[in-house]
PDB file of N, CA and C in Angstrom:
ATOM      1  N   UNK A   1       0.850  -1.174   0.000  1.00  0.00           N
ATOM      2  CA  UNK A   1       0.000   0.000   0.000  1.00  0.00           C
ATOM      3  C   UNK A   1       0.897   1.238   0.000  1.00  0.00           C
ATOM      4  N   UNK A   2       0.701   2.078  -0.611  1.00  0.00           N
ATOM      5  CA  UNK A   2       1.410   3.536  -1.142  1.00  0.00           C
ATOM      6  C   UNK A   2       0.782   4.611   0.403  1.00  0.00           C
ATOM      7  N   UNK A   3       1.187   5.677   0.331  1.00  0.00           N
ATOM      8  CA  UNK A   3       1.634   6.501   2.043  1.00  0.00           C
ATOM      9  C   UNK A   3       0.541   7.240   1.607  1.00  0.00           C
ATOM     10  N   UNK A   4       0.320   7.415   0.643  1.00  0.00           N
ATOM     11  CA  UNK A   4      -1.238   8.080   0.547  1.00  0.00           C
ATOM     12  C   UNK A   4      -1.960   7.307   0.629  1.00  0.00           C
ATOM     13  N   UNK A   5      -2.302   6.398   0.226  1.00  0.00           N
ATOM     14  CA  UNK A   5      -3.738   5.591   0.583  1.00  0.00           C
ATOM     15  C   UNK A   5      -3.584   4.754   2.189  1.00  0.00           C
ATOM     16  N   UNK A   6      -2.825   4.942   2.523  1.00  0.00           N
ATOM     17  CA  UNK A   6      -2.655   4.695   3.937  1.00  0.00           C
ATOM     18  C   UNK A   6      -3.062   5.767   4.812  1.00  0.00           C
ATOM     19  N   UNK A   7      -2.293   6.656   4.427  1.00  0.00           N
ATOM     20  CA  UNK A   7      -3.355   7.929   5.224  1.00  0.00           C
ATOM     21  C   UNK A   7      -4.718   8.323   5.038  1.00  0.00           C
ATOM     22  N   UNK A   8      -5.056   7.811   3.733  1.00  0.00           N
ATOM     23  CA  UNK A   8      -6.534   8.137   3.527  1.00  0.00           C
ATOM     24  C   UNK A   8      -7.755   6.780   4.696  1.00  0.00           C
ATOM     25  N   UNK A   9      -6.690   5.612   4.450  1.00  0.00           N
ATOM     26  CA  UNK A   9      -7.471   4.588   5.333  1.00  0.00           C
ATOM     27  C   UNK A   9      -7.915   5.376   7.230  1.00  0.00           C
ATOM     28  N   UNK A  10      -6.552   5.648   7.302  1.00  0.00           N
ATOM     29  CA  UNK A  10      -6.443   6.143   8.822  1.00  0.00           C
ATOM     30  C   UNK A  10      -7.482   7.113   9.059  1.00  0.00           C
ATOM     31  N   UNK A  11      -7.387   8.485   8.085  1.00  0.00           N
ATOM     32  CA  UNK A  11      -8.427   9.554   8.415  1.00  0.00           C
ATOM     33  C   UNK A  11     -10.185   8.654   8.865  1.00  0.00           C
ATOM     34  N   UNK A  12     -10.098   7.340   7.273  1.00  0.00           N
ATOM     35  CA  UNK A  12     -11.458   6.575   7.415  1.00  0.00           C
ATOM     36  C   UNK A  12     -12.163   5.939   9.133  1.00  0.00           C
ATOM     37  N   UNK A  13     -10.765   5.964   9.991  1.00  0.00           N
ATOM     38  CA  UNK A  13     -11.352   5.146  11.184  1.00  0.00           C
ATOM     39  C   UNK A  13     -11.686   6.577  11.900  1.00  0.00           C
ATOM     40  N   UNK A  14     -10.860   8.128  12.170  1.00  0.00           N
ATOM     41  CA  UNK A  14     -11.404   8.872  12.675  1.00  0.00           C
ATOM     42  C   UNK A  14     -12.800   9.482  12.302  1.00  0.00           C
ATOM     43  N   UNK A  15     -13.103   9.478  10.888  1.00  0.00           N
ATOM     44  CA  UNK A  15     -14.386  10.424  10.166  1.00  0.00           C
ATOM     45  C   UNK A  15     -15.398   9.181  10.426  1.00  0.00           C
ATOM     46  N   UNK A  16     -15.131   8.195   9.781  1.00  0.00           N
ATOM     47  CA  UNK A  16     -16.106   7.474   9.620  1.00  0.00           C
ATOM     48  C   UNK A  16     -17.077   6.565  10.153  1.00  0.00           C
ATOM     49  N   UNK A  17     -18.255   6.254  10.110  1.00  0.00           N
ATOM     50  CA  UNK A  17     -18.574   5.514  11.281  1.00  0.00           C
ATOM     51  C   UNK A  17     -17.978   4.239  11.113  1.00  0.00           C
ATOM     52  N   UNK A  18     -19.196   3.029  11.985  1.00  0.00           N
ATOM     53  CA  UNK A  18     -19.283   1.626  12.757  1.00  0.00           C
ATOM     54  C   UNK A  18     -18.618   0.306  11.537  1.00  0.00           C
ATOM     55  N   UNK A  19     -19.200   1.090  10.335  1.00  0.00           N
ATOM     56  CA  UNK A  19     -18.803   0.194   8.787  1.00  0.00           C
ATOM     57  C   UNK A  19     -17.331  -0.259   8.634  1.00  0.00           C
ATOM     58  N   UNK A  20     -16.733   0.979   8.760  1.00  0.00           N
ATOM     59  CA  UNK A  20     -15.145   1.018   8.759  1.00  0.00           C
ATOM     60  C   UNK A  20     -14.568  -0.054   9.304  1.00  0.00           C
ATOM     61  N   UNK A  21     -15.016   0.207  11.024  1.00  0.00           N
ATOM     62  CA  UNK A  21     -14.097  -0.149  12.086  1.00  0.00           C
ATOM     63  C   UNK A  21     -14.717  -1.900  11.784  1.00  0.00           C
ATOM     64  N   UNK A  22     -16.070  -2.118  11.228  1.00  0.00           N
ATOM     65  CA  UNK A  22     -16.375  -4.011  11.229  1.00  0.00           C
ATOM     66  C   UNK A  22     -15.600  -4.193   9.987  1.00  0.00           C
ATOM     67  N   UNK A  23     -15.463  -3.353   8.920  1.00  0.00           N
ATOM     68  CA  UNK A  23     -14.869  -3.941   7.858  1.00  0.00           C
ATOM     69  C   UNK A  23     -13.259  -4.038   7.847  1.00  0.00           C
ATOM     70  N   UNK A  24     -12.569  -3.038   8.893  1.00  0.00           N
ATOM     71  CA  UNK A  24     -10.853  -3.001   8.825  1.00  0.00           C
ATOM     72  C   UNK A  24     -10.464  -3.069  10.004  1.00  0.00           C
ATOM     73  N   UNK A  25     -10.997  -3.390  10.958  1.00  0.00           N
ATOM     74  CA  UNK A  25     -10.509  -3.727  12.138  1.00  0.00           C
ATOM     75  C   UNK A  25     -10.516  -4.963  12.526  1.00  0.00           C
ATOM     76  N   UNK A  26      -8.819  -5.690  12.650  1.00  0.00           N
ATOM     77  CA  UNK A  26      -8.597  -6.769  13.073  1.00  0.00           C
ATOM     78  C   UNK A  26      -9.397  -7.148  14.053  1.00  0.00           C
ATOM     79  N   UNK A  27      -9.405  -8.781  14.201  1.00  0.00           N
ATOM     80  CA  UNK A  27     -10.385  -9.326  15.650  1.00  0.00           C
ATOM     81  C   UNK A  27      -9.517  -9.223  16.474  1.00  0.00           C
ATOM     82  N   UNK A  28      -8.112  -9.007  16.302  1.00  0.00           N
ATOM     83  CA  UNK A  28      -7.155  -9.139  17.519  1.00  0.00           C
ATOM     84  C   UNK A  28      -6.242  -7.604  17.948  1.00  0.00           C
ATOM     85  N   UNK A  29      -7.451  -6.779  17.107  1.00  0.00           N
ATOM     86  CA  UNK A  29      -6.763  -5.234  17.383  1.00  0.00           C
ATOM     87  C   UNK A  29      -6.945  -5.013  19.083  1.00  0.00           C
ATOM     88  N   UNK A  30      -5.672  -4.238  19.089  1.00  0.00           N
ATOM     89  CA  UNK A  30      -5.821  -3.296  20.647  1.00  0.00           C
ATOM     90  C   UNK A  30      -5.553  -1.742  20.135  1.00  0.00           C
ATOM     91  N   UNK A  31      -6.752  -1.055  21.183  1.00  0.00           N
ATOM     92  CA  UNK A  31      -6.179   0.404  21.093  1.00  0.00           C
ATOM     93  C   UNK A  31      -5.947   0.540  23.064  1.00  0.00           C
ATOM     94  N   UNK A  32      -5.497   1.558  22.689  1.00  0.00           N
ATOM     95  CA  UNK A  32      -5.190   2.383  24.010  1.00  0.00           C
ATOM     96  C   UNK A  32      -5.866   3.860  24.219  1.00  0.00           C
ATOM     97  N   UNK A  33      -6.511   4.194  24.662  1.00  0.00           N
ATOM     98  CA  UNK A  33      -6.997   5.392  24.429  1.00  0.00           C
ATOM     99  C   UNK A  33      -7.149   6.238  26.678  1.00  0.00           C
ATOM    100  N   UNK A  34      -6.096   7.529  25.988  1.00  0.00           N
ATOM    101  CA  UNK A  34      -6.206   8.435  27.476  1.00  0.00           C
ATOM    102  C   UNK A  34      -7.809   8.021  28.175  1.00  0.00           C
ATOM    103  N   UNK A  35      -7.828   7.823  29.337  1.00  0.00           N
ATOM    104  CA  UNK A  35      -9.158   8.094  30.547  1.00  0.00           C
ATOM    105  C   UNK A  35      -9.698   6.444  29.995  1.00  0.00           C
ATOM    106  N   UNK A  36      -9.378   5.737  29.077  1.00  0.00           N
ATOM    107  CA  UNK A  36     -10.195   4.887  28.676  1.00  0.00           C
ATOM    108  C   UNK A  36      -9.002   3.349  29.283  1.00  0.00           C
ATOM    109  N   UNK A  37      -7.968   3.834  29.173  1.00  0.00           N
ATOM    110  CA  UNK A  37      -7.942   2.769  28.896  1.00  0.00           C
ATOM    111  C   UNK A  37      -7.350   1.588  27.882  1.00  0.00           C
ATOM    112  N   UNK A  38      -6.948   0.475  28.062  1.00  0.00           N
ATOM    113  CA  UNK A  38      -6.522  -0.797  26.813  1.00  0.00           C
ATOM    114  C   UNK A  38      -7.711  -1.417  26.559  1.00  0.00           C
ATOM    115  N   UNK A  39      -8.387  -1.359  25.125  1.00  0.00           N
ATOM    116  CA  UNK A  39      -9.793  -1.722  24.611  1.00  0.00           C
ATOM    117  C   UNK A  39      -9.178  -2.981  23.393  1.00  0.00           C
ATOM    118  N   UNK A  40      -9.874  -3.988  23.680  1.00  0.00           N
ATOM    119  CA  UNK A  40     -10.009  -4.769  22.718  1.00  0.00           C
ATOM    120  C   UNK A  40     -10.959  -4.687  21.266  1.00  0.00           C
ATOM    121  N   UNK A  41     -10.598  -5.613  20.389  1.00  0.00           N
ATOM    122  CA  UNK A  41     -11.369  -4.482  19.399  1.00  0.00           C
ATOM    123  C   UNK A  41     -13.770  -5.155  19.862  1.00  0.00           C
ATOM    124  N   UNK A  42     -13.662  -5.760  19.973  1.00  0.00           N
ATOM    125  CA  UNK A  42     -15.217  -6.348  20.491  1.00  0.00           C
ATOM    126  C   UNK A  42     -15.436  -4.858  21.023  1.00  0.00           C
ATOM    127  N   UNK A  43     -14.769  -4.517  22.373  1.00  0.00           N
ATOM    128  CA  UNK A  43     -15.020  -3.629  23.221  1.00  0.00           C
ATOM    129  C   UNK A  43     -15.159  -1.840  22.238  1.00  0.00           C
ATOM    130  N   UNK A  44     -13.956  -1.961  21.612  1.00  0.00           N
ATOM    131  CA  UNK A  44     -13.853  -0.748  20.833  1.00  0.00           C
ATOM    132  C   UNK A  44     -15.305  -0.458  20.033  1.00  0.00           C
ATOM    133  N   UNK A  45     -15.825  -1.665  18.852  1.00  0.00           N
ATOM    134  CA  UNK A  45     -17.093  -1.509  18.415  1.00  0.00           C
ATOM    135  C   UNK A  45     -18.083  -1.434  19.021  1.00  0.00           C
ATOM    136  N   UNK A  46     -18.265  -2.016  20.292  1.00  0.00           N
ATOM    137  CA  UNK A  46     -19.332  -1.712  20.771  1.00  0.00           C
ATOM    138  C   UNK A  46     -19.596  -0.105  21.363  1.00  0.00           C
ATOM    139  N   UNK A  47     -18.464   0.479  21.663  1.00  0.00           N
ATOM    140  CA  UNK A  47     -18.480   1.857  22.187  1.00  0.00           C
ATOM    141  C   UNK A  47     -18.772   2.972  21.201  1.00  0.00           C
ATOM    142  N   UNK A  48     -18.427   2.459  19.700  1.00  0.00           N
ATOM    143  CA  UNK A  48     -18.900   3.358  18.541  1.00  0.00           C
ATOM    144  C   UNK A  48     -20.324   3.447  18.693  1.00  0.00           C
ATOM    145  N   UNK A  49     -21.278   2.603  19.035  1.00  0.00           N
ATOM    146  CA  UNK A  49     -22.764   2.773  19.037  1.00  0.00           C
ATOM    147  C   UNK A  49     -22.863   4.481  19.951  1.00  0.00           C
ATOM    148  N   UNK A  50     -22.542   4.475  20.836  1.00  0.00           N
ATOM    149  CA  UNK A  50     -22.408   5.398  22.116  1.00  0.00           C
ATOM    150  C   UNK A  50     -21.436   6.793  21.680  1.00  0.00           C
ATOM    151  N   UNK A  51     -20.357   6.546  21.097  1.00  0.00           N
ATOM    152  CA  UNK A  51     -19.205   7.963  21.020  1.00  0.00           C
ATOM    153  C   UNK A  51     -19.838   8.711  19.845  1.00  0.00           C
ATOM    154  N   UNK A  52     -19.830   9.849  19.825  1.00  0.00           N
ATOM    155  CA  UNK A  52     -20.056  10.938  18.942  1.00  0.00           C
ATOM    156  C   UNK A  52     -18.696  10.737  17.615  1.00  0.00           C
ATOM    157  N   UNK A  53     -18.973  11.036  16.073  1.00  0.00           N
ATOM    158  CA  UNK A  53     -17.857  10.766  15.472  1.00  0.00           C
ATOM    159  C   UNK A  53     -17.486  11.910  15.296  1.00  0.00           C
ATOM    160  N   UNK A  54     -16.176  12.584  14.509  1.00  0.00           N
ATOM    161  CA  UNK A  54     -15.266  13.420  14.523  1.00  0.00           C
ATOM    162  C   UNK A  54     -16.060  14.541  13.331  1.00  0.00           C
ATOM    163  N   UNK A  55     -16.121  15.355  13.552  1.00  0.00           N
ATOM    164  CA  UNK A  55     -16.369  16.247  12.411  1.00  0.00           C
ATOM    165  C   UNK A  55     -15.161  16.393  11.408  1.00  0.00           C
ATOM    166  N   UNK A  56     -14.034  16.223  12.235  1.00  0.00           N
ATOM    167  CA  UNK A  56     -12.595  17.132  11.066  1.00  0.00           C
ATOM    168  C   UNK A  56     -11.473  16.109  11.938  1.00  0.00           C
ATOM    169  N   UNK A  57     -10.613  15.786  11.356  1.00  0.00           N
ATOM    170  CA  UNK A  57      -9.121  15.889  11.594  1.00  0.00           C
ATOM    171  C   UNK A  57      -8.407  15.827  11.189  1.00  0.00           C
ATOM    172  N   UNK A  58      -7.167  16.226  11.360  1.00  0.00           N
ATOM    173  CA  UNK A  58      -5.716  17.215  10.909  1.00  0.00           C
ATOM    174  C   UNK A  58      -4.617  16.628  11.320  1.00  0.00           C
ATOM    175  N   UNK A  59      -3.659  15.603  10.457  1.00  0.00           N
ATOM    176  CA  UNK A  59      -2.929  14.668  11.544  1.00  0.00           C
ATOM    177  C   UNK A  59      -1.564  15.073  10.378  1.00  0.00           C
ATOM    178  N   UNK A  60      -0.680  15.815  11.505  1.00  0.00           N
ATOM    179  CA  UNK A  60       0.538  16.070  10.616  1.00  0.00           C
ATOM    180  C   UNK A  60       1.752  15.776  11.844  1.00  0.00           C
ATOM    181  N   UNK A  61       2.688  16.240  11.064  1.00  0.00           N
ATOM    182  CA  UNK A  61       3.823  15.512  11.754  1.00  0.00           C
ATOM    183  C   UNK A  61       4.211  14.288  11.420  1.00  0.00           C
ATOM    184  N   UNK A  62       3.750  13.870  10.313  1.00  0.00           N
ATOM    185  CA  UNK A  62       3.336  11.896   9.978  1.00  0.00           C
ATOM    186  C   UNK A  62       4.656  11.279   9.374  1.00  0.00           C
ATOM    187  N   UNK A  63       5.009  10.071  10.173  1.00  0.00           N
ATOM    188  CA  UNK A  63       5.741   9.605   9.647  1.00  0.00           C
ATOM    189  C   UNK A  63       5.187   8.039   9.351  1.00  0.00           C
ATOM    190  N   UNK A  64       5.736   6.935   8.253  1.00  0.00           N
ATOM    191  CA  UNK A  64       5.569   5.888   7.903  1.00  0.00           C
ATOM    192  C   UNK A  64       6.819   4.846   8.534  1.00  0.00           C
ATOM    193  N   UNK A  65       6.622   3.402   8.934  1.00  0.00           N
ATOM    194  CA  UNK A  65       7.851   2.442   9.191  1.00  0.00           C
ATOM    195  C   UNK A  65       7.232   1.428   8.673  1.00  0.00           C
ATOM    196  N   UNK A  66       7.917   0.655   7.903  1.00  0.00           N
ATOM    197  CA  UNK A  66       7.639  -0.390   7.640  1.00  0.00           C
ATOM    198  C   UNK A  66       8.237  -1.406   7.791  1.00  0.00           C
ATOM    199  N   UNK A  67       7.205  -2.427   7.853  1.00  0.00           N
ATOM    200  CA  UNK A  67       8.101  -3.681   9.191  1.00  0.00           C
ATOM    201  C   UNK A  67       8.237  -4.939   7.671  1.00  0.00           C
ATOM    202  N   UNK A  68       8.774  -4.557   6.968  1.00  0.00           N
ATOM    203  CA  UNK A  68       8.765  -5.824   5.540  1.00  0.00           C
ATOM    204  C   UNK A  68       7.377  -5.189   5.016  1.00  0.00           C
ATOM    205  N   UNK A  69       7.057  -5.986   4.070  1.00  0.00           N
ATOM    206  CA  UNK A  69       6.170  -5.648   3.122  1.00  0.00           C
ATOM    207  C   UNK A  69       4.481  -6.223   3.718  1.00  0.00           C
ATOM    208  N   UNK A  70       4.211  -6.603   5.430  1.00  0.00           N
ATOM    209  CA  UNK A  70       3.243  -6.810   5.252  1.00  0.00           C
ATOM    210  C   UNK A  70       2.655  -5.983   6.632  1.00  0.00           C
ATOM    211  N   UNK A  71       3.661  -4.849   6.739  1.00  0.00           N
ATOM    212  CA  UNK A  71       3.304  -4.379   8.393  1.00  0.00           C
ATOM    213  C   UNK A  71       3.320  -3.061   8.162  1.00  0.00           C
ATOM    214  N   UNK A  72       2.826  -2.055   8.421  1.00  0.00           N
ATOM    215  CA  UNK A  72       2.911  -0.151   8.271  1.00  0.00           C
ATOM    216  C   UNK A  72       2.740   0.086   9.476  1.00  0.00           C
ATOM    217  N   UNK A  73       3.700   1.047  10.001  1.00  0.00           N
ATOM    218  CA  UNK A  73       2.925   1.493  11.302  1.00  0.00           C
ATOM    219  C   UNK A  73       3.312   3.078  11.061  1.00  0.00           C
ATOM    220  N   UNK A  74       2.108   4.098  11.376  1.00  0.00           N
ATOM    221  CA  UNK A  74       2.416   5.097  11.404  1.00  0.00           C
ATOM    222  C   UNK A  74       2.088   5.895  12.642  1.00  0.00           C
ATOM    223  N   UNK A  75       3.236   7.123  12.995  1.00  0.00           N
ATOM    224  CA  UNK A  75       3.039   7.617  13.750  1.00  0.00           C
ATOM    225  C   UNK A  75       2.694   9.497  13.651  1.00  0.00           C
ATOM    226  N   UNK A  76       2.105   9.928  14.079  1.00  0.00           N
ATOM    227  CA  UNK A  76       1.400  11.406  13.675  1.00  0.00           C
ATOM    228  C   UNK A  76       0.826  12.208  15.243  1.00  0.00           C
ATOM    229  N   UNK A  77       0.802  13.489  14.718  1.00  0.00           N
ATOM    230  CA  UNK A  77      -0.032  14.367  15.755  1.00  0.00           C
ATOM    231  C   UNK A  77      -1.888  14.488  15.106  1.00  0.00           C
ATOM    232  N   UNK A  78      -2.339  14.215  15.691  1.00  0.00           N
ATOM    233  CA  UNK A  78      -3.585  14.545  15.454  1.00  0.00           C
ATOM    234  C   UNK A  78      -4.678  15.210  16.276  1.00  0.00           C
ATOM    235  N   UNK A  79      -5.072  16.202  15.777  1.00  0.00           N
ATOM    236  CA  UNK A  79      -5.890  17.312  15.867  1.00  0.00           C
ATOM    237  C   UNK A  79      -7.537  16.918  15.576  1.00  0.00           C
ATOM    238  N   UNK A  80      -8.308  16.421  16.661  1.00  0.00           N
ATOM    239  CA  UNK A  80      -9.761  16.212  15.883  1.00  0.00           C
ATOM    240  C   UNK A  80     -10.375  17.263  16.623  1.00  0.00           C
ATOM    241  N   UNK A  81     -11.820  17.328  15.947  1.00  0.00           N
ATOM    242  CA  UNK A  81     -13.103  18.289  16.551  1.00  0.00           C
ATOM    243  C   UNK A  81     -14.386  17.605  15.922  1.00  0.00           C
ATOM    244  N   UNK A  82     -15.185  17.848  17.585  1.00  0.00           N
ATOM    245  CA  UNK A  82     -16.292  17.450  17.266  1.00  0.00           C
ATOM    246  C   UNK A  82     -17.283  18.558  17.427  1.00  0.00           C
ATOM    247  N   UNK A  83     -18.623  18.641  17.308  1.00  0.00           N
ATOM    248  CA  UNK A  83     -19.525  19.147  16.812  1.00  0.00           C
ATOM    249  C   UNK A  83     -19.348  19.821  18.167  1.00  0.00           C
ATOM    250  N   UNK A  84     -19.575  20.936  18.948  1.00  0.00           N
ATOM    251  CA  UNK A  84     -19.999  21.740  19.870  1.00  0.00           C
ATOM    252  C   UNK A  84     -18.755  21.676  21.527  1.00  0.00           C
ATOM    253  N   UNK A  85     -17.721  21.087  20.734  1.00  0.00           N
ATOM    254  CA  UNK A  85     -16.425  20.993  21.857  1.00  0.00           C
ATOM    255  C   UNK A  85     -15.562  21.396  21.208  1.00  0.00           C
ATOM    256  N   UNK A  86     -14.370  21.602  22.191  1.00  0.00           N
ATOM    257  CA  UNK A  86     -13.190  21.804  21.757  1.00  0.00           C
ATOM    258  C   UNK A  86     -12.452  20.920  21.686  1.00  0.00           C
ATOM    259  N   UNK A  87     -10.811  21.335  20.381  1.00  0.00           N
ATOM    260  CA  UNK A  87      -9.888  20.105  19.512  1.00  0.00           C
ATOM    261  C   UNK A  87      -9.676  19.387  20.519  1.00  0.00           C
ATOM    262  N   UNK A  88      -9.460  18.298  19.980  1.00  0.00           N
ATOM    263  CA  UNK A  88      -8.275  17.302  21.036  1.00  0.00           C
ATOM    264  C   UNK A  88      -7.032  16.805  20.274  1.00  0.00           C
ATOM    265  N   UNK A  89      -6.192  17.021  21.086  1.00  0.00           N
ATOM    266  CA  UNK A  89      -4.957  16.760  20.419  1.00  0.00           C
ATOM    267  C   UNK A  89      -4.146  16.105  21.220  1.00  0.00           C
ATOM    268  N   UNK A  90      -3.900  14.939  20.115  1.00  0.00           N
ATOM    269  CA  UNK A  90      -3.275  13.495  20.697  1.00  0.00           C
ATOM    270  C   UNK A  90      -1.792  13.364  19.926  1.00  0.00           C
ATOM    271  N   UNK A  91      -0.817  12.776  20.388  1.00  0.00           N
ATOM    272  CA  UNK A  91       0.147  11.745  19.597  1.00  0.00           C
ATOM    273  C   UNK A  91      -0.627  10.599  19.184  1.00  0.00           C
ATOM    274  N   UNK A  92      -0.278   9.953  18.172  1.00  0.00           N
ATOM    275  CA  UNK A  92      -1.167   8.588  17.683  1.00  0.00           C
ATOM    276  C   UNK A  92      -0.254   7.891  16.879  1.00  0.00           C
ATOM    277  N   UNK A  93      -0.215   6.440  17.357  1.00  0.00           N
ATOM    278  CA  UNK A  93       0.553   5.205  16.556  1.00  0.00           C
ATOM    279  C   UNK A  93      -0.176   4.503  16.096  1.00  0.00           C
ATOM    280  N   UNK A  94      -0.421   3.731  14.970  1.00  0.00           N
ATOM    281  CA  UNK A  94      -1.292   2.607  14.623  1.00  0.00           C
ATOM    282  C   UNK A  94      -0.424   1.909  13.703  1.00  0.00           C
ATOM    283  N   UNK A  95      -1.131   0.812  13.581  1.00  0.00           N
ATOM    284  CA  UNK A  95      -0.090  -0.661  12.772  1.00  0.00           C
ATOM    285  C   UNK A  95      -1.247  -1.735  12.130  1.00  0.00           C
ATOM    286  N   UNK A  96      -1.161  -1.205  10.892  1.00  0.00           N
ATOM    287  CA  UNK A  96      -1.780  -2.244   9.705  1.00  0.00           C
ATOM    288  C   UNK A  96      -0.894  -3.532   9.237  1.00  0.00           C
ATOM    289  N   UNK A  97      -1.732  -4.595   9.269  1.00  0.00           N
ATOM    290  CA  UNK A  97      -1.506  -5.862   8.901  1.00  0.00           C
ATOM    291  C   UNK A  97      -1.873  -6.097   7.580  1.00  0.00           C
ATOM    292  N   UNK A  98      -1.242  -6.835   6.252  1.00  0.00           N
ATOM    293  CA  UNK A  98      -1.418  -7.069   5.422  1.00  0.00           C
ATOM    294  C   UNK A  98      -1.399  -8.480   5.305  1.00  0.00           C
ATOM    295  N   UNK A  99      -3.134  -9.097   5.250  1.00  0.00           N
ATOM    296  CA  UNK A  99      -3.077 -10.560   5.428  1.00  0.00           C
ATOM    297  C   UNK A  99      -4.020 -10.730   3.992  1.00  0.00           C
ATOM    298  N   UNK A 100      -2.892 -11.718   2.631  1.00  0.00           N
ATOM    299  CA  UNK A 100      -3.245 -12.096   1.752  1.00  0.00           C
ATOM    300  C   UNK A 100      -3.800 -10.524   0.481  1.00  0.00           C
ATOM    301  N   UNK A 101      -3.717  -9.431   0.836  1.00  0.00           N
ATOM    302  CA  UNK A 101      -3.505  -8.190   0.281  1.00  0.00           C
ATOM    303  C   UNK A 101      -4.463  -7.372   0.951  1.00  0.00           C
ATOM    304  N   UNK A 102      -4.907  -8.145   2.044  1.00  0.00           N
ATOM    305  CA  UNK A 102      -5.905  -6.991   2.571  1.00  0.00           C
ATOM    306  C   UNK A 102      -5.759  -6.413   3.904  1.00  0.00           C
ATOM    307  N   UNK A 103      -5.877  -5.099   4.113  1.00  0.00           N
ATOM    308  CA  UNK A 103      -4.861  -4.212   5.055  1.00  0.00           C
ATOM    309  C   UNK A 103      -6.043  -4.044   6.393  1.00  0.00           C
ATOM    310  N   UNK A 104      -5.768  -4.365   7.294  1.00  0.00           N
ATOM    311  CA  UNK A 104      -6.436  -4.517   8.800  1.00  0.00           C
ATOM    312  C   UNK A 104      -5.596  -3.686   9.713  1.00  0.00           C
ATOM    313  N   UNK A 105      -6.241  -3.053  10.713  1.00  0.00           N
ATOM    314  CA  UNK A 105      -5.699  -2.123  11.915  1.00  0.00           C
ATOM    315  C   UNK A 105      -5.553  -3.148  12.988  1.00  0.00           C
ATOM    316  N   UNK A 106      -4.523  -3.633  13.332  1.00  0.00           N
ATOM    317  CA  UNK A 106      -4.053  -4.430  14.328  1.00  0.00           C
ATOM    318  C   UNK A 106      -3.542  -3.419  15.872  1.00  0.00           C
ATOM    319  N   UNK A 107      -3.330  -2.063  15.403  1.00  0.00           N
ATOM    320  CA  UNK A 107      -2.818  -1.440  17.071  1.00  0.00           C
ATOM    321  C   UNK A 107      -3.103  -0.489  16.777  1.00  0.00           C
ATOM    322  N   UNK A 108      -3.899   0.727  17.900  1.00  0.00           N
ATOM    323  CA  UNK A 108      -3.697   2.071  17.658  1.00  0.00           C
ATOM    324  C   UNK A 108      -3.196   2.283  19.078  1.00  0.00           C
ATOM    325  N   UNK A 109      -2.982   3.866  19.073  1.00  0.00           N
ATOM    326  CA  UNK A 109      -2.735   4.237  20.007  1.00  0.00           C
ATOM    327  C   UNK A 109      -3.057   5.795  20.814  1.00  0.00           C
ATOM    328  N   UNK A 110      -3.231   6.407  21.438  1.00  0.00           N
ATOM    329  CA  UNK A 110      -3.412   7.913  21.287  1.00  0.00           C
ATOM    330  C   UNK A 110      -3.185   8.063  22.876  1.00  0.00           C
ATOM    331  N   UNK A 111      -1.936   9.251  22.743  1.00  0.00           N
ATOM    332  CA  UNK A 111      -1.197  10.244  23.758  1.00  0.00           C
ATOM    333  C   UNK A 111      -2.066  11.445  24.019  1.00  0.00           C
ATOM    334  N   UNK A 112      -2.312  11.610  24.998  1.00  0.00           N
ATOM    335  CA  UNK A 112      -2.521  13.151  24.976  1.00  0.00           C
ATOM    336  C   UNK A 112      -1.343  14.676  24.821  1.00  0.00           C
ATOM    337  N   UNK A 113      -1.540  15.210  23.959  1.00  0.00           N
ATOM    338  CA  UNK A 113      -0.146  15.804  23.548  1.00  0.00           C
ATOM    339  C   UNK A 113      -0.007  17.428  24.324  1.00  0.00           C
ATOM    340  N   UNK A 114      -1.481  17.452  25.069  1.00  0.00           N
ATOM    341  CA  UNK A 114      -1.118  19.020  26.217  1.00  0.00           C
ATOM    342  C   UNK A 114      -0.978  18.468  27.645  1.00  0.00           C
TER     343      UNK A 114
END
């Protein structure tokens, strides 16, 4: 997968809804998320029913590593906003798996960066 369509996937799990996260999220993903917590991915989908989604985000600073040809992990600052609050701004790592050509979110991660 090319560094643009990788970033376009990533923006897809912040903007987008519940579709995304059942269609590209590994069964054996972990995120980490500030006040929350280590979420398995079961746990993660079920909390999309409940969380408000992102109106906008702005993730620069981005860098790409690649672990051989079937692992990406990128790391970035990201800037989201939702409808009637103020930005939040995180550090964020995540790591796509490439099983048989199709690219799955196996780890995220998010720092609080103030």
């Amino acid at each position: 997968m090319d560094e643009q369509a990788i970033w376009a996937l990533e923006q897809r799990f912040w903007l987008e809804g519940a579709s995304v996260y059942d269609d590209l999220l590994d069964p054996a993903c972990l995120m980490a998320f500030p006040g929350l917590g280590v979420m398995r991915a079961a746990d993660v989908l079920e909390s999309l029913t409940q969380a408000p989604r992102w109106a906008s985000v702005t993730m620069t600073d981005r860098s790409v590593g690649r672990a051989g040809d079937a692992v990406l992990v990128l790391g970035y600052t990201a800037e989201g906003k939702r409808d009637g609050a103020g930005p939040y701004r995180c550090f964020c790592t995540s790591t796509y798996r490439a099983d048989d050509g199709r690219w799955t979110l196996v780890q995220h991660q998010q720092t609080m960066a103030d």
